[in-house]
C-alpha atoms as a PDB file:
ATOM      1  CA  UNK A   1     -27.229   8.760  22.797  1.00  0.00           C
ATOM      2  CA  UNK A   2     -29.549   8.096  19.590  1.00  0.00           C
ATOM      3  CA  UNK A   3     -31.423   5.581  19.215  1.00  0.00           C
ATOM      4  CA  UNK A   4     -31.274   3.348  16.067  1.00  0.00           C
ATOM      5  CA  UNK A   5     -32.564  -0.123  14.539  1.00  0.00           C
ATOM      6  CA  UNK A   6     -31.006  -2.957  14.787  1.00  0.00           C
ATOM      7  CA  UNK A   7     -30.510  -3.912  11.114  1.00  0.00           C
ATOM      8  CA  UNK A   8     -28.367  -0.606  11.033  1.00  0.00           C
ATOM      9  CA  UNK A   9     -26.090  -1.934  13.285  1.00  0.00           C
ATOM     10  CA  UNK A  10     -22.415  -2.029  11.156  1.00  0.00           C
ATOM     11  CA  UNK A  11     -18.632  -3.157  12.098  1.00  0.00           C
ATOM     12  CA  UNK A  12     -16.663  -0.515  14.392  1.00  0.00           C
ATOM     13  CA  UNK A  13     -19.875   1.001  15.654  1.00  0.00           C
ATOM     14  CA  UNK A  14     -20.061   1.839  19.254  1.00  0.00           C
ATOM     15  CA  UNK A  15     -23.483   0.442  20.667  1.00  0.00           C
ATOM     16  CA  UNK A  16     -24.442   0.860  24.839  1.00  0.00           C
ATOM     17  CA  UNK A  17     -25.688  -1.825  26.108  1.00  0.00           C
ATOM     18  CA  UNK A  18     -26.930  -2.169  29.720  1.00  0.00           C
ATOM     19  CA  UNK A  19     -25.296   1.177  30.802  1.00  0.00           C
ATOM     20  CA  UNK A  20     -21.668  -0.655  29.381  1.00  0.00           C
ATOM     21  CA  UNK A  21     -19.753   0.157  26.145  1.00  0.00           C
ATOM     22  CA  UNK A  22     -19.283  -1.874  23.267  1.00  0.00           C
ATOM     23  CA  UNK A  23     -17.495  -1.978  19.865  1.00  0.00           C
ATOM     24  CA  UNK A  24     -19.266  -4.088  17.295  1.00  0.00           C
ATOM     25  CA  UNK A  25     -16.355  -6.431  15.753  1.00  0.00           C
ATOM     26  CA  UNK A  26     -18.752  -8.501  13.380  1.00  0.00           C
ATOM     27  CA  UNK A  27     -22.391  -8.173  12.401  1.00  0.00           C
ATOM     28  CA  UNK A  28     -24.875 -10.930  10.446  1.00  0.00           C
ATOM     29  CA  UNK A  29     -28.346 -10.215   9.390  1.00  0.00           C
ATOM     30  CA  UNK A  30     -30.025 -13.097   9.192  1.00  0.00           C
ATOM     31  CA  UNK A  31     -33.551 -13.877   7.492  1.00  0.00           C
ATOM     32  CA  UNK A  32     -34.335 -17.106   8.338  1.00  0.00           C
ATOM     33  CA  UNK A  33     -37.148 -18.938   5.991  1.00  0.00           C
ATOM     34  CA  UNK A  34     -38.952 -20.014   8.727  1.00  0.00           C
ATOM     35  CA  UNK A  35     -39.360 -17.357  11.917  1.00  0.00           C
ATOM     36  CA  UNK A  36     -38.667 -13.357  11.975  1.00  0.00           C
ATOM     37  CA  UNK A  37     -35.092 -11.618  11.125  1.00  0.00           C
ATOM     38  CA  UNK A  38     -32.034 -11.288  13.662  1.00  0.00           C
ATOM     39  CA  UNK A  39     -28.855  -9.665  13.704  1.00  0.00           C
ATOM     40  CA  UNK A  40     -26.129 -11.524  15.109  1.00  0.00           C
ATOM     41  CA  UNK A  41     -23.304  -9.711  16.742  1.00  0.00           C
ATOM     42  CA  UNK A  42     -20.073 -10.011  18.515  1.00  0.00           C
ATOM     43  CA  UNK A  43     -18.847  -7.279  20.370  1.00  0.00           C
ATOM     44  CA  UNK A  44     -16.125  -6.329  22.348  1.00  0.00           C
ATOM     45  CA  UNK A  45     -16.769  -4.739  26.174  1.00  0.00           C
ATOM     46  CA  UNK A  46     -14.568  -1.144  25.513  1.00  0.00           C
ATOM     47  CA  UNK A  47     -13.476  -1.111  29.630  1.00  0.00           C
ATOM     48  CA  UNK A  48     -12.842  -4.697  30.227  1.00  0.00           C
ATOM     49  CA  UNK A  49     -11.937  -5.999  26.681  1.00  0.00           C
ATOM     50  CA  UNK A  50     -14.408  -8.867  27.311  1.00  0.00           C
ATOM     51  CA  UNK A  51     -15.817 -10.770  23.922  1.00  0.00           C
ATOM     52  CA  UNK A  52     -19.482 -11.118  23.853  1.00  0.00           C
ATOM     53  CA  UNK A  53     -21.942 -12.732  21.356  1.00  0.00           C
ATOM     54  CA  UNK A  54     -25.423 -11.327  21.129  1.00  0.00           C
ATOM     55  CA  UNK A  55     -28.334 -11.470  18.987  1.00  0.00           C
ATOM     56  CA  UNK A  56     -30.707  -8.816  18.507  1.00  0.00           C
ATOM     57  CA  UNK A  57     -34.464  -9.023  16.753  1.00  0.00           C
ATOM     58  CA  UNK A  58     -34.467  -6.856  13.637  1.00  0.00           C
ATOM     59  CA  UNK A  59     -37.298  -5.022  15.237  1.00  0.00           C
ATOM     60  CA  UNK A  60     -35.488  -3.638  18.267  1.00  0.00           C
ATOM     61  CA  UNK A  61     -33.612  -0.310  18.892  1.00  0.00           C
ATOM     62  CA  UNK A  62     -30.000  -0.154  19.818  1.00  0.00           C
ATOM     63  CA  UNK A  63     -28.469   2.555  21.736  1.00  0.00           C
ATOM     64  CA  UNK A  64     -25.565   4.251  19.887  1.00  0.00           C
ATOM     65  CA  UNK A  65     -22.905   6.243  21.656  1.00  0.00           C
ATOM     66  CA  UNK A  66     -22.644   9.653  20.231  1.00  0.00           C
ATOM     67  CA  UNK A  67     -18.653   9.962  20.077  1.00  0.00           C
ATOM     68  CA  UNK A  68     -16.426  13.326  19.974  1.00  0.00           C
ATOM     69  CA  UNK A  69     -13.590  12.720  17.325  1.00  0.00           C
ATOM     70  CA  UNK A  70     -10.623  14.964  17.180  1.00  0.00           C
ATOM     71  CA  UNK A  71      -7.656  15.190  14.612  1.00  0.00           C
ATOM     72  CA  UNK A  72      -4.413  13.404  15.729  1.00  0.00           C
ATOM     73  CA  UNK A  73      -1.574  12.762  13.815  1.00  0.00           C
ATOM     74  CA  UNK A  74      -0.031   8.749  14.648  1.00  0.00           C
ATOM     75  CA  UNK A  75       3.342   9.201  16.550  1.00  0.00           C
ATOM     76  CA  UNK A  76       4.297   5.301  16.998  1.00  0.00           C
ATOM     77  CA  UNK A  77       3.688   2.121  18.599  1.00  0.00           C
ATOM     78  CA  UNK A  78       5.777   0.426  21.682  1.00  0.00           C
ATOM     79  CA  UNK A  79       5.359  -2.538  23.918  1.00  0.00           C
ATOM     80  CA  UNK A  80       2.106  -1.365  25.218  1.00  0.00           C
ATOM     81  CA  UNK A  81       0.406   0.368  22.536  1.00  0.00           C
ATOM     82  CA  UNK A  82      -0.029   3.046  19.600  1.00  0.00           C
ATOM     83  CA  UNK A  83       0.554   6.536  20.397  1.00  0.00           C
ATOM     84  CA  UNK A  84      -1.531  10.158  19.183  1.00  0.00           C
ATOM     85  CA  UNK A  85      -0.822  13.105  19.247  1.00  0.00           C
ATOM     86  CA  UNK A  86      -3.772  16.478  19.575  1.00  0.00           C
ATOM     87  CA  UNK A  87      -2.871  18.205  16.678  1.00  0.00           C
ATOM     88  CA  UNK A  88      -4.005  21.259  18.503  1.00  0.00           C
ATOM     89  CA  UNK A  89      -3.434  20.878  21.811  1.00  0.00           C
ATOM     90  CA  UNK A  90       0.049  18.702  21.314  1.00  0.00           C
ATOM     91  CA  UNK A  91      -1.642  16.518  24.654  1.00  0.00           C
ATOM     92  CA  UNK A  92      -0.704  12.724  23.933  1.00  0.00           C
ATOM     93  CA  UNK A  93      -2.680   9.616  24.265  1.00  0.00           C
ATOM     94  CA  UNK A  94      -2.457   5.745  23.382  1.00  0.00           C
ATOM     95  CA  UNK A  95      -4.557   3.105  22.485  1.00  0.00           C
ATOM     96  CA  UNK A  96      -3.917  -0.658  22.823  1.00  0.00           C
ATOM     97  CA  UNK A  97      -3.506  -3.056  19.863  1.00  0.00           C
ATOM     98  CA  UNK A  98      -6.539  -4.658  21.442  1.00  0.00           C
ATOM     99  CA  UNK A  99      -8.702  -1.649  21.268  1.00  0.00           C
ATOM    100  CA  UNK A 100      -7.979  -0.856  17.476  1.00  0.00           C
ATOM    101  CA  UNK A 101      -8.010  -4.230  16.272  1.00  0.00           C
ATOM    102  CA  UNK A 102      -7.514  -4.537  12.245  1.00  0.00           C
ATOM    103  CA  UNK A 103      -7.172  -0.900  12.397  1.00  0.00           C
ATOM    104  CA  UNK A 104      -3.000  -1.463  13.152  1.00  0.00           C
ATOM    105  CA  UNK A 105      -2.701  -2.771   9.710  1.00  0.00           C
ATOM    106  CA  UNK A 106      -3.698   0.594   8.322  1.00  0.00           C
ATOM    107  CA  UNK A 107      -1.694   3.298  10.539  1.00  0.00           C
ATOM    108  CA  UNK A 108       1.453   4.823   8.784  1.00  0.00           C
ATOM    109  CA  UNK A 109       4.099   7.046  11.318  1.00  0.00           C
ATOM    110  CA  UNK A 110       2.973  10.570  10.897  1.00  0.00           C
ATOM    111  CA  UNK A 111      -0.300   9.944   9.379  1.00  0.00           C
ATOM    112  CA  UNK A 112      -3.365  12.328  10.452  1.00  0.00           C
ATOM    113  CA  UNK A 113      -6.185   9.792  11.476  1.00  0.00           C
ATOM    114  CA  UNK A 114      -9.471  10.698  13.338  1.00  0.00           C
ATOM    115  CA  UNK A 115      -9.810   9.203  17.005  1.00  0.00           C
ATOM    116  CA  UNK A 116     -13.083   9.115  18.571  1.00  0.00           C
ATOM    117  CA  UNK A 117     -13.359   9.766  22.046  1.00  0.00           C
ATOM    118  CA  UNK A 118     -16.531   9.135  24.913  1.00  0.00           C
ATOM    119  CA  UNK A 119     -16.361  11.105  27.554  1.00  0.00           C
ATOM    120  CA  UNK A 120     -13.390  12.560  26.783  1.00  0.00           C
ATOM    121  CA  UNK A 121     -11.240   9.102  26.781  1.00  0.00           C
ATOM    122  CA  UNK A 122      -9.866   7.609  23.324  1.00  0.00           C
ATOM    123  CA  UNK A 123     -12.031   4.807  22.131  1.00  0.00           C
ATOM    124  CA  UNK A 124     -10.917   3.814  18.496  1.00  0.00           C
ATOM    125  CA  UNK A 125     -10.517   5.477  15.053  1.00  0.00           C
ATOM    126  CA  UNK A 126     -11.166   6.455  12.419  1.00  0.00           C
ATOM    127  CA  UNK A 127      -9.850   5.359   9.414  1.00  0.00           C
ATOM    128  CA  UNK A 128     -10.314   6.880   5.774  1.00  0.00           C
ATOM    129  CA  UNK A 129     -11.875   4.640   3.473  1.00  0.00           C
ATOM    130  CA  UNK A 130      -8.681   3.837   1.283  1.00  0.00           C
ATOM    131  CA  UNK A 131      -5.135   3.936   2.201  1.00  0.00           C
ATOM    132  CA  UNK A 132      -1.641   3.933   0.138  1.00  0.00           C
ATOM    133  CA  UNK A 133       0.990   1.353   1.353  1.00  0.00           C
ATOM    134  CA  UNK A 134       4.176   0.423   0.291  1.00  0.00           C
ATOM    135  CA  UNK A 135       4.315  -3.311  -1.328  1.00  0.00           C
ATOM    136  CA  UNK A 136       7.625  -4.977   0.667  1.00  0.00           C
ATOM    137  CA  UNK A 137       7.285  -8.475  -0.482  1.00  0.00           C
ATOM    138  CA  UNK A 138       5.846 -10.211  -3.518  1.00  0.00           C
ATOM    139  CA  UNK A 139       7.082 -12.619  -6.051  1.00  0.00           C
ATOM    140  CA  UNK A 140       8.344 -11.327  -8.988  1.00  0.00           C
ATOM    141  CA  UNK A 141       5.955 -10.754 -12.009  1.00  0.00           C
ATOM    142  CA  UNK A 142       5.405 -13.235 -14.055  1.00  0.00           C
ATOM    143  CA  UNK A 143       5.822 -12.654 -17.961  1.00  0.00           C
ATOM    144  CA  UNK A 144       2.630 -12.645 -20.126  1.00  0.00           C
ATOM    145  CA  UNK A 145       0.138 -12.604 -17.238  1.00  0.00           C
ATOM    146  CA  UNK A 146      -2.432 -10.278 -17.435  1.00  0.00           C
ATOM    147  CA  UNK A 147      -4.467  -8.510 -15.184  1.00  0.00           C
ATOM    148  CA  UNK A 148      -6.976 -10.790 -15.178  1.00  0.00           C
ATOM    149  CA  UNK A 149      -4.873 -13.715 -14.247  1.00  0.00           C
ATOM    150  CA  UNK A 150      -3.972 -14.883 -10.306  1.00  0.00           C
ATOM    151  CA  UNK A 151      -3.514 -13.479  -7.460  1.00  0.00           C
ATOM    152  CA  UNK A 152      -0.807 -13.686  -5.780  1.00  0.00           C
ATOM    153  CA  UNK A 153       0.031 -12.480  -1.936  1.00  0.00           C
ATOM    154  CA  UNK A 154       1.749  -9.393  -1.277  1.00  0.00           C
ATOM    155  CA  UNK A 155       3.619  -7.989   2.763  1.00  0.00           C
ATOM    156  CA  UNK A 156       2.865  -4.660   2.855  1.00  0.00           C
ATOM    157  CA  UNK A 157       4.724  -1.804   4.916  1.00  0.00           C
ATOM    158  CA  UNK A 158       2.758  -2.281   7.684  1.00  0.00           C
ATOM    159  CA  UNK A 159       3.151  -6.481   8.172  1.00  0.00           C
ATOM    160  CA  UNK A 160      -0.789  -6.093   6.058  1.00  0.00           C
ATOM    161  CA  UNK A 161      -0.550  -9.510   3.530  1.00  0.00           C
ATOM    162  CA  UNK A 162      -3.093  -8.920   0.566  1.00  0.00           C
ATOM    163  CA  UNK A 163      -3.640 -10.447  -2.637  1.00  0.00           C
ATOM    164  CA  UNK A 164      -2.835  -8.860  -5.717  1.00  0.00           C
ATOM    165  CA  UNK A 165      -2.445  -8.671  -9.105  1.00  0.00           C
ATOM    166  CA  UNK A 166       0.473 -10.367 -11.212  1.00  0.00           C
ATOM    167  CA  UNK A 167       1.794  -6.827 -12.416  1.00  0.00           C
ATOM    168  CA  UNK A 168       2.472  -5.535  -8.938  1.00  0.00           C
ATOM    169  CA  UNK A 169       5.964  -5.676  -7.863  1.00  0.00           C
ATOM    170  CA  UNK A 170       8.330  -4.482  -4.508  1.00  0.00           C
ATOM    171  CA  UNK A 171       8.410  -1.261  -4.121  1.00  0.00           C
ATOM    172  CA  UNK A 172       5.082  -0.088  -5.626  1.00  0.00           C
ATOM    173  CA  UNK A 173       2.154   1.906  -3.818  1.00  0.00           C
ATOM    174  CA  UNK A 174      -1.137   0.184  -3.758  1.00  0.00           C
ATOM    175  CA  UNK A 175      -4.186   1.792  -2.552  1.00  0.00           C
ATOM    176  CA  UNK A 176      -5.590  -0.483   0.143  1.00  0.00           C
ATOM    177  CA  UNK A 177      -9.685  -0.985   1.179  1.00  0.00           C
ATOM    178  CA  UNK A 178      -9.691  -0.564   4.977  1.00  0.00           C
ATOM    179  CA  UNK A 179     -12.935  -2.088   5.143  1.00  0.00           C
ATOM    180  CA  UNK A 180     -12.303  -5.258   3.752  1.00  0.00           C
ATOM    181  CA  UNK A 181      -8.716  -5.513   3.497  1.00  0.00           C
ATOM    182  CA  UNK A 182      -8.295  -5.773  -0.655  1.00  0.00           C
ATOM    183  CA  UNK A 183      -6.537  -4.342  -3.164  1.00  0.00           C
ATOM    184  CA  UNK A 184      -7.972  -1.701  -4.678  1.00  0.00           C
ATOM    185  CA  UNK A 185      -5.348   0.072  -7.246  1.00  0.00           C
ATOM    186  CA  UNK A 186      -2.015   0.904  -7.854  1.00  0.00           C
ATOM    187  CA  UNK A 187      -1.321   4.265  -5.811  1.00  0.00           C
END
């Protein structure tokens, strides 16, 4: 376990908390004008999927679990959850929908993604930064707007809906933030 401050607390971190595991789902950092700093979090209890809202003084130290991450390559998802596969070892193991969260938005059959794992059972992922989906719904461009016109909303491949520019049309790649959920570029 290290120890670190609160105000470095960030979303998808794993934090323990009174000997129990938690994945941070939001974080605020608040400086009030009167009194001292806070961070506001809500979390989500990794073994009994419990939601929990709790605010820590910017002063204090938060326990973060030190995770081993292997390389597995994204088989598929059924009725009961997303399946990986050990690159290596070929072993198999699945996540819930619950347990990756916004994370399902981003995973492509076949893709290599990084899952982290404490004490040896799958926890999350890890996503890259950026991603390249397939655009399978927008409205048709509209003639003599220009890129800094609109928005407009666009289904991705994987059921993601994100706004983007006028110029983008079916079929297209665009490069996806899987941070914040925007458009980036074209791919």
């Amino acid at each position: 376990m290290e120890s670190i401050q609160a105000t470095r607390i960030r979303k998808g971190m794993l934090i323990k908390m009174n000997a129990t595991l938690y994945r941070v789902l939001e974080f605020n950092h608040v400086t009030p004008g009167k009194g001292r700093a806070f961070v506001q979090t809500r979390m989500r209890n990794v073994v009994a999927g419990t939601l929990t809202d709790h605010r820590f003084a910017s002063g204090d130290s938060v326990e973060r679990a030190m995770l081993d991450t292997r390389k597995m390559q994204y088989l598929y998802a059924d009725g009961d959850g997303y399946h990986f596969m050990d690159t290596e070892t070929y072993e198999q193991v699945h996540l819930t929908g619950e347990t990756l969260g916004d994370a399902v938005n981003y995973l492509l059959p076949d893709a290599t993604i990084t899952v982290e794992l404490f004490e040896d059972s799958p926890v999350g992922i890890e996503l890259p930064l950026a991603v390249d989906l397939a655009v399978e719904e927008t409205a048709p461009a509209i003639k003599g707007a220009t890129a800094s016109a609109q928005l407009k909303p666009a289904r991705l491949e994987t059921g993601l809906v994100v706004q983007v520019p006028p110029f983008v049309s079916n079929g297209d790649k665009v490069r996806v933030n899987t941070d914040t959920g925007e458009y980036l570029s074209r791919a």
